[in-house]
Protein backbone atom coordinates (compact mmCIF):
# COMPACT_ATOMS: atom_id res chain seq x y z
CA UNK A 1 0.00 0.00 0.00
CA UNK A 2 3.22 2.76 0.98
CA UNK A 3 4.26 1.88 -2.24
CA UNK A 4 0.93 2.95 -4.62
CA UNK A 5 1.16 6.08 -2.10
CA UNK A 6 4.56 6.44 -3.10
CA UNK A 7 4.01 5.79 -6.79
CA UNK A 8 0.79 8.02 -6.97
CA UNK A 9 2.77 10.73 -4.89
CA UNK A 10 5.68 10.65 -8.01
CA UNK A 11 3.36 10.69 -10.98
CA UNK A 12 0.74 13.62 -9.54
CA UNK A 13 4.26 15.71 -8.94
CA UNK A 14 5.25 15.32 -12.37
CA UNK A 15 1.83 16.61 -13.40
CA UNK A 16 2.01 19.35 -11.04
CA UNK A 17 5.46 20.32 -11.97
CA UNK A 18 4.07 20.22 -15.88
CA UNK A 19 1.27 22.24 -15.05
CA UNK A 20 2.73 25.05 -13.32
CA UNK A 21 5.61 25.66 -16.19
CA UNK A 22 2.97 25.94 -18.81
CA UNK A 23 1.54 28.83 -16.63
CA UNK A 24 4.41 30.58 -16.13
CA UNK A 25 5.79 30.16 -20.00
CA UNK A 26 1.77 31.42 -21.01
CA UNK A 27 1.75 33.96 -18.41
CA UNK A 28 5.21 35.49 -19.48
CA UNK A 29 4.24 35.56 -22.88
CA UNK A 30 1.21 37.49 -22.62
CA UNK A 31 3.43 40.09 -21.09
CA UNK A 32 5.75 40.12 -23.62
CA UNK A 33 3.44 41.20 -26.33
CA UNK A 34 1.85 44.11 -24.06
CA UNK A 35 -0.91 41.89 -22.81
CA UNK A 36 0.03 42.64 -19.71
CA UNK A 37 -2.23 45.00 -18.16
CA UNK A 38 -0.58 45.44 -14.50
CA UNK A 39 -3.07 44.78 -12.80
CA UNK A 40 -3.30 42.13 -9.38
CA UNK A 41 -6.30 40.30 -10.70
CA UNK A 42 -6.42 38.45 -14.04
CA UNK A 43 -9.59 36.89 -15.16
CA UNK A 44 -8.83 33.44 -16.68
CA UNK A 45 -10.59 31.70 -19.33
CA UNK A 46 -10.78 28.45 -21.10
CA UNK A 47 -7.87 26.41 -20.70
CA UNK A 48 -6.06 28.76 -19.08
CA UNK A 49 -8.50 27.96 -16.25
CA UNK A 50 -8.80 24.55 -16.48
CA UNK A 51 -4.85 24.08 -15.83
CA UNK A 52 -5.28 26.80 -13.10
CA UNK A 53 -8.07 24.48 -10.91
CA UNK A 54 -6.47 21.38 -12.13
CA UNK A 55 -3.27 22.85 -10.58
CA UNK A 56 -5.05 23.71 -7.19
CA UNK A 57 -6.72 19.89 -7.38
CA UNK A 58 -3.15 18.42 -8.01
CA UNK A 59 -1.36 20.19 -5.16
CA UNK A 60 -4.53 19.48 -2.43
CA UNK A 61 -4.26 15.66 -3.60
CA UNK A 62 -0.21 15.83 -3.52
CA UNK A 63 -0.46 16.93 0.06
CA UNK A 64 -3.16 14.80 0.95
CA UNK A 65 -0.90 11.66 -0.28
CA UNK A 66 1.64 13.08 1.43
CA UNK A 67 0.17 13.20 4.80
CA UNK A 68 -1.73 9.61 4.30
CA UNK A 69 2.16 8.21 3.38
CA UNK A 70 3.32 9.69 6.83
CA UNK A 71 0.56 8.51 8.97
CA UNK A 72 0.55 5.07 7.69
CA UNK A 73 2.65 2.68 9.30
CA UNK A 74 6.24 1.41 7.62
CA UNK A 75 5.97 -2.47 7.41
């Protein structure tokens, strides 16, 4: 079982790790061509705001592995 935790803990942090570069590389670019408004709040929309939930799903699952793989006992 510590090692599916294990397993599932590697593949949702390469996911998560995937997911946040492609938001920094789209966010950078939008910048670059004077998309960049300045502001504090961007509105997000279509996929742009599917990888932003998906990345706020990923890193509330990643912790909750991680905290199941510390409270269950090492056989």
């Amino acid at each position: 079982m510590e090692s599916l935790i294990t397993f599932l803990q590697i593949v949702v942090s390469i996911v998560l790790i995937t997911l946040i570069l492609i938001q920094e590389r789209s966010s950078g670019a939008g910048g670059a061509f004077g998309g960049g408004g300045g502001g504090l709040y961007q509105s997000r929309r279509g996929l742009e705001k599917v990888v932003f939930i998906s990345t706020i799903v990923l890193v509330i699952l990643f912790a909750g592995l991680a905290l199941l793989n510390l409270v269950l006992p090492i056989q």
